[in-house]
C-alpha atoms as a PDB file:
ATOM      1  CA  UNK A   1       8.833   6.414 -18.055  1.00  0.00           C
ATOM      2  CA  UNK A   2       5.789   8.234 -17.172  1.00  0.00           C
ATOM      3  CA  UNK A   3       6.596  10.141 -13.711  1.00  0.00           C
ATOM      4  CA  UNK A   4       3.759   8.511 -11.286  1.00  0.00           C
ATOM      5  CA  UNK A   5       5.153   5.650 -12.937  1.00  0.00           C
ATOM      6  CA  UNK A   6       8.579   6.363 -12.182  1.00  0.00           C
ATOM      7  CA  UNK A   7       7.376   7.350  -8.645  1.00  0.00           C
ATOM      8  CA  UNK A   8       5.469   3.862  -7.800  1.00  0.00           C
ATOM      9  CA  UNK A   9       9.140   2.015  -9.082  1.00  0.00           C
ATOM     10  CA  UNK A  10      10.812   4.102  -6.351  1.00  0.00           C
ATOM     11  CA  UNK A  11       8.243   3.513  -3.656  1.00  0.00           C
ATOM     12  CA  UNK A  12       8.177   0.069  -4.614  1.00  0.00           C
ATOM     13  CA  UNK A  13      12.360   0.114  -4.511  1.00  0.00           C
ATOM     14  CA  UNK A  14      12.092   1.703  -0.988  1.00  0.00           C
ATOM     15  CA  UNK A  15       9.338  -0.941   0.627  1.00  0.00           C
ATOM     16  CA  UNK A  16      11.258  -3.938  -0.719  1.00  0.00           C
ATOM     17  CA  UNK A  17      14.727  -2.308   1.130  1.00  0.00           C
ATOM     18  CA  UNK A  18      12.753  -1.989   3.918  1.00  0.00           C
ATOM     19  CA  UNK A  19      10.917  -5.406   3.639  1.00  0.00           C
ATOM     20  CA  UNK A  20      14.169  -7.178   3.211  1.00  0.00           C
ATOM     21  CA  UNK A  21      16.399  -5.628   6.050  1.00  0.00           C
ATOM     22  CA  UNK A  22      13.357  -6.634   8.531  1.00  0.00           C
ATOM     23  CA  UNK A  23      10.785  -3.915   8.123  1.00  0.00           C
ATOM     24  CA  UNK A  24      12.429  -1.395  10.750  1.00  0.00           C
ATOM     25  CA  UNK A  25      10.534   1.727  11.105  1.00  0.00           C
ATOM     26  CA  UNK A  26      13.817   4.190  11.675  1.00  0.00           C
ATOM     27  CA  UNK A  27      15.701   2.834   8.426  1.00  0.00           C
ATOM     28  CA  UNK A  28      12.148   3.759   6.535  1.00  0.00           C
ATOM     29  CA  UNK A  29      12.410   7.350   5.863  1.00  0.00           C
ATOM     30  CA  UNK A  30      16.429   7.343   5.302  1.00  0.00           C
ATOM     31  CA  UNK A  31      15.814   4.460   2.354  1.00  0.00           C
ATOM     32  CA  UNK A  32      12.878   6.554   0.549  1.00  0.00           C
ATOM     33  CA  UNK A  33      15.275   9.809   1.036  1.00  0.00           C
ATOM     34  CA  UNK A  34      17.742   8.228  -0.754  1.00  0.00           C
ATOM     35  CA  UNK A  35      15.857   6.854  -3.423  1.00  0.00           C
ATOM     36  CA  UNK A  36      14.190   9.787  -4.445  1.00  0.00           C
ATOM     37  CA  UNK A  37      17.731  11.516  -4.285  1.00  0.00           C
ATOM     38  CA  UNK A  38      18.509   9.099  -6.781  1.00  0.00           C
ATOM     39  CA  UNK A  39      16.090   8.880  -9.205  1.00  0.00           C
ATOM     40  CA  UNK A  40      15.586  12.632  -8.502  1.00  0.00           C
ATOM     41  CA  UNK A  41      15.666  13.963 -12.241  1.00  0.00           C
ATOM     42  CA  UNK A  42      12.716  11.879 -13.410  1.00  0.00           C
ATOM     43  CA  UNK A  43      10.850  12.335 -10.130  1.00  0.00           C
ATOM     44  CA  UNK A  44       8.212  15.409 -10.865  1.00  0.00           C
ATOM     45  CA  UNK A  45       6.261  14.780  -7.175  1.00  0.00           C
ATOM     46  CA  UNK A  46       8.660  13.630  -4.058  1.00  0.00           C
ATOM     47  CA  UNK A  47       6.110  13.758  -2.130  1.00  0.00           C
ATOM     48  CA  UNK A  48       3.554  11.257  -3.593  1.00  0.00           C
ATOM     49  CA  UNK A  49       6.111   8.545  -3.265  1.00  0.00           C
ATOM     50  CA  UNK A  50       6.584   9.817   0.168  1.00  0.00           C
ATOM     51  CA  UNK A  51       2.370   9.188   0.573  1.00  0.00           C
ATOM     52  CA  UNK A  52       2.330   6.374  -1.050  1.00  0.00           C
ATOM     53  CA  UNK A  53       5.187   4.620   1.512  1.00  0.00           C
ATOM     54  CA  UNK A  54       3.618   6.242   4.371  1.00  0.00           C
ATOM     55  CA  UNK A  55       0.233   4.910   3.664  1.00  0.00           C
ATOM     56  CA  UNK A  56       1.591   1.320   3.042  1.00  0.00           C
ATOM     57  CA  UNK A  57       2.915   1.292   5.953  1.00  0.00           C
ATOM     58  CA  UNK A  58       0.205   2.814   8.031  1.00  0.00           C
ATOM     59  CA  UNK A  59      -2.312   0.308   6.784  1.00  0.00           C
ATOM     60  CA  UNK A  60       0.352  -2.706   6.616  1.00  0.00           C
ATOM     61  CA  UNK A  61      -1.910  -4.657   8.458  1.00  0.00           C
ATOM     62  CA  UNK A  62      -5.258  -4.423   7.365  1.00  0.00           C
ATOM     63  CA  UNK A  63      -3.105  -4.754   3.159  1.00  0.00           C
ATOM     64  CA  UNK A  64      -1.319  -7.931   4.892  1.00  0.00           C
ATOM     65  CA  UNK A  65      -4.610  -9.443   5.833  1.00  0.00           C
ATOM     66  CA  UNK A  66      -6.334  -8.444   3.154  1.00  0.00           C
ATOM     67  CA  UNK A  67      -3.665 -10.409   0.823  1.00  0.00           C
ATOM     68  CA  UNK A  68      -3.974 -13.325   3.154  1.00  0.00           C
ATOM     69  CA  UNK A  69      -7.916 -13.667   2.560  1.00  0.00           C
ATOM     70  CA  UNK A  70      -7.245 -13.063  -1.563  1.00  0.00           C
ATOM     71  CA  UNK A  71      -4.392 -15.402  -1.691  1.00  0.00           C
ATOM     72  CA  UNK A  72      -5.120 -18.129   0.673  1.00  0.00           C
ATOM     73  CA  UNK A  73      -2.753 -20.642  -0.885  1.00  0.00           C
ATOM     74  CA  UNK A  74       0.155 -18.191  -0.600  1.00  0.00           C
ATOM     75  CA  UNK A  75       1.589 -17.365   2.964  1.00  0.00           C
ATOM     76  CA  UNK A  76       2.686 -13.307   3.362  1.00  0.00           C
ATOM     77  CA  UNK A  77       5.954 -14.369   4.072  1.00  0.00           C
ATOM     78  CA  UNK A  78       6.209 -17.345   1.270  1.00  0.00           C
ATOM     79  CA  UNK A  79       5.187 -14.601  -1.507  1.00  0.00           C
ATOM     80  CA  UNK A  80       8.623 -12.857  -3.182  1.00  0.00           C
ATOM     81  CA  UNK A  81       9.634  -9.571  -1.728  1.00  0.00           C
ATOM     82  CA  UNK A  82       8.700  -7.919  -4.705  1.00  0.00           C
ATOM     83  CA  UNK A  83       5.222  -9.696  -5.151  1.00  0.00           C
ATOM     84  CA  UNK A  84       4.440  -8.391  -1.684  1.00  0.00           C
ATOM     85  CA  UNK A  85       5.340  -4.981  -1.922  1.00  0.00           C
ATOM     86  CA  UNK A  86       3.816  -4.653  -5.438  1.00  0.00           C
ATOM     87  CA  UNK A  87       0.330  -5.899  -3.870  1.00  0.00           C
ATOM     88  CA  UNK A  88       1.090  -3.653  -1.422  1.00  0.00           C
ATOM     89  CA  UNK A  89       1.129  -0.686  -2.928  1.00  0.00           C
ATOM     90  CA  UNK A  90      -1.788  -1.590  -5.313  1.00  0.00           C
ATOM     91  CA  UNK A  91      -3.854  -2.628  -2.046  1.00  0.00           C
ATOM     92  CA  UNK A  92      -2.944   1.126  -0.865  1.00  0.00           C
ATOM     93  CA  UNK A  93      -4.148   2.967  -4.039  1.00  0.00           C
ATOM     94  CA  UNK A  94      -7.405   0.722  -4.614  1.00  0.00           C
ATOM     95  CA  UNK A  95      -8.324   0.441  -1.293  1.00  0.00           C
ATOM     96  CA  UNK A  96      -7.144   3.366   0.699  1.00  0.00           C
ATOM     97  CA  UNK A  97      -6.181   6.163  -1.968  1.00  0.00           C
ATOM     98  CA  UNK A  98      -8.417   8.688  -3.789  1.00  0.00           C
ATOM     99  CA  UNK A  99     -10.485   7.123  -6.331  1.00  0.00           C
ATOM    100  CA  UNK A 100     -10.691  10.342  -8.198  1.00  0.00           C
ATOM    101  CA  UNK A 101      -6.549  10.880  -8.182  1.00  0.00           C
ATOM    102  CA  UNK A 102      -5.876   7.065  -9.490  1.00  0.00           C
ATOM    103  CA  UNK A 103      -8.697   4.925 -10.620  1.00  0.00           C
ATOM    104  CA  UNK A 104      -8.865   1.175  -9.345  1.00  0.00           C
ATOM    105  CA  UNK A 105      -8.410   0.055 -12.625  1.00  0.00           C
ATOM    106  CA  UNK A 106      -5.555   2.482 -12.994  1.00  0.00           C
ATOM    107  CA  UNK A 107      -4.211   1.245  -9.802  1.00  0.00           C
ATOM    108  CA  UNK A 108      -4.296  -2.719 -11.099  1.00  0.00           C
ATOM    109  CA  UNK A 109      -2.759  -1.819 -14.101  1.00  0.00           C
ATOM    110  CA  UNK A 110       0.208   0.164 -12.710  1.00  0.00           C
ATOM    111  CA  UNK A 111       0.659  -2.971 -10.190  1.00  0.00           C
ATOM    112  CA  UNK A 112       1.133  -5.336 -12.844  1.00  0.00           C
ATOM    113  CA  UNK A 113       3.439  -3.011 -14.936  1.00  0.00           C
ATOM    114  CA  UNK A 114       5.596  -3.077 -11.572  1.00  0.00           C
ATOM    115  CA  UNK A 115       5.398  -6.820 -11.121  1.00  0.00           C
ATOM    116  CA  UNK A 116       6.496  -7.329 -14.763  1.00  0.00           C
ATOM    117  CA  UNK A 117       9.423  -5.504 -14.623  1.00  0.00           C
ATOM    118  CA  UNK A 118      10.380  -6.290 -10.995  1.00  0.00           C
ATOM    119  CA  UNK A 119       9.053  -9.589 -10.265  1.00  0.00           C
ATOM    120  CA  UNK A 120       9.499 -13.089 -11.711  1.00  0.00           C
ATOM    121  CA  UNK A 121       7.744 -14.724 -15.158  1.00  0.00           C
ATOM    122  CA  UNK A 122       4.388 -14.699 -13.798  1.00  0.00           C
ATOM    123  CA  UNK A 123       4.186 -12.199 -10.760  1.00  0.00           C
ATOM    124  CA  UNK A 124       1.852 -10.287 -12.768  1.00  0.00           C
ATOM    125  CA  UNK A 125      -0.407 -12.747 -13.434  1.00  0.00           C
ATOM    126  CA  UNK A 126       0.028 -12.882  -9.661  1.00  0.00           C
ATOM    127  CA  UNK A 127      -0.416  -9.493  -8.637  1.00  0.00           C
ATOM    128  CA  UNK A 128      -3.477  -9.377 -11.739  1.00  0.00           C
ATOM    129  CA  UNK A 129      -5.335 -12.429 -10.014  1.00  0.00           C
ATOM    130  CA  UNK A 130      -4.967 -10.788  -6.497  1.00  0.00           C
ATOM    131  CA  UNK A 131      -5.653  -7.562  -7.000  1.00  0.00           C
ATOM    132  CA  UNK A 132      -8.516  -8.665  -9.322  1.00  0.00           C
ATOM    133  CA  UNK A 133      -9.908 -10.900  -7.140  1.00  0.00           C
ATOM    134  CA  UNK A 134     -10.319  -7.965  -4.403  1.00  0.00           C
ATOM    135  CA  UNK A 135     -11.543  -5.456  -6.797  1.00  0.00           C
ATOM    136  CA  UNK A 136     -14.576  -7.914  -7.160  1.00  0.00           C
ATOM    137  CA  UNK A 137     -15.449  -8.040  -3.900  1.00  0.00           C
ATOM    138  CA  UNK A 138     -15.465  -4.348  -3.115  1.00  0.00           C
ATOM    139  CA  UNK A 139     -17.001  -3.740  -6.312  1.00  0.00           C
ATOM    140  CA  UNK A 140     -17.119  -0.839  -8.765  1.00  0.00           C
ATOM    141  CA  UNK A 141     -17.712   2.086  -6.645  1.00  0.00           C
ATOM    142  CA  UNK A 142     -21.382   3.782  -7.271  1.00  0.00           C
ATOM    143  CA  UNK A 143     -22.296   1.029  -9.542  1.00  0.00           C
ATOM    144  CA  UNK A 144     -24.828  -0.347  -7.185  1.00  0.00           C
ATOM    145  CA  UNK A 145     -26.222   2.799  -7.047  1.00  0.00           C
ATOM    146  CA  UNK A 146     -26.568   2.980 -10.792  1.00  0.00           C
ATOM    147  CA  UNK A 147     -28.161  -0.587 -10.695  1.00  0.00           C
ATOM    148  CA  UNK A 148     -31.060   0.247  -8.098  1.00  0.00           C
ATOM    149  CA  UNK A 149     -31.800   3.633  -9.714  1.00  0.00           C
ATOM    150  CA  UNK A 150     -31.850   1.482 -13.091  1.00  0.00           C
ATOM    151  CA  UNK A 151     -34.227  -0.691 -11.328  1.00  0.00           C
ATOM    152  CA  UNK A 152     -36.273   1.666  -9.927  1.00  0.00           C
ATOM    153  CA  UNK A 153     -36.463   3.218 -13.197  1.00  0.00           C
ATOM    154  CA  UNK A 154     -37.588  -0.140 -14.727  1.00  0.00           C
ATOM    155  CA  UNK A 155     -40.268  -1.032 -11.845  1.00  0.00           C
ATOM    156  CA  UNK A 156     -41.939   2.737 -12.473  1.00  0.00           C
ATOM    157  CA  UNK A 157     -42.725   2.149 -16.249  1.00  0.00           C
ATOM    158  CA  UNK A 158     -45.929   0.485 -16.168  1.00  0.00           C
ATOM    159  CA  UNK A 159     -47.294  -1.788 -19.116  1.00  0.00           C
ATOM    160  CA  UNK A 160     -49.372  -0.476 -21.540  1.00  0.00           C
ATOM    161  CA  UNK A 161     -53.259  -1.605 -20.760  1.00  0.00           C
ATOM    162  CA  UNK A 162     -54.918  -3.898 -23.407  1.00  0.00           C
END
């Protein structure tokens, strides 16, 4: 297993702990300590898992609401533990992480890995549909740009005079 991999399964370990024994701050950094402990010979970079909790948690909020819009049907607290955390996490790295460090379409694709071998039959068609769904809406980053200076491009070339 791939160590950023390895270190997303650990984070993702650690937020569902946390999730399930009622989201207590003080229990937070004593579960992801002992996680990493354990998984600690495959685990090349501690402290990205340690980011990657962190910044979950810091943003819970906005990520919670931000599942609520993309998943309407589906109530937080209705979605499995391991659903949630998953979309958590990919939320984090898509939304709030560095685009040049993990792509968004990196980000997706490690998500759904994690709901496939966490999750039930179809959490990653889940996790694919949400995570898809607000990838679309924030768009591919600089692509605009490309489109209005392909545009701009177009509008400057003038026809050819008869």
């Amino acid at each position: 297993m791939a160590s950023r991999h390895l270190s997303r399964s650990v984070a993702m370990q650690s937020l569902y702990e946390w999730d399930f024994k009622g989201s207590k701050s003080e229990d937070l950094a004593d579960i992801v300590g002992r996680n990493i402990e354990e998984f600690a010979s495959g685990v090349d970079d501690p402290t990205f898992i340690v980011e990657l909790v962190q910044g979950v948690v810091k943003n819970l909020e906005k990520i919670n609401t931000i599942i609520e819009k993309a998943a309407p049907q589906w109530p937080l607290d209705q979605i499995a533990i391991v659903d949630r955390n998953v979309l958590r996490i990919g939320l984090y790295e898509l939304l709030f992480g560095s685009r040049d460090e993990v792509p968004p379409k990196v980000a997706i694709n490690e998500a759904i890995e994690l709901a496939k071998s966490f999750g039930g039959d179809s959490s990653g068609k889940f996790v694919n549909g949400v995570l898809g769904t607000v990838y679309r809406e924030i768009g591919e980053p600089g692509k605009d740009d490309v489109i209005k200076d392909k545009k701009e491009e177009d509008e400057s070339i003038e026809p050819n005079e008869k």
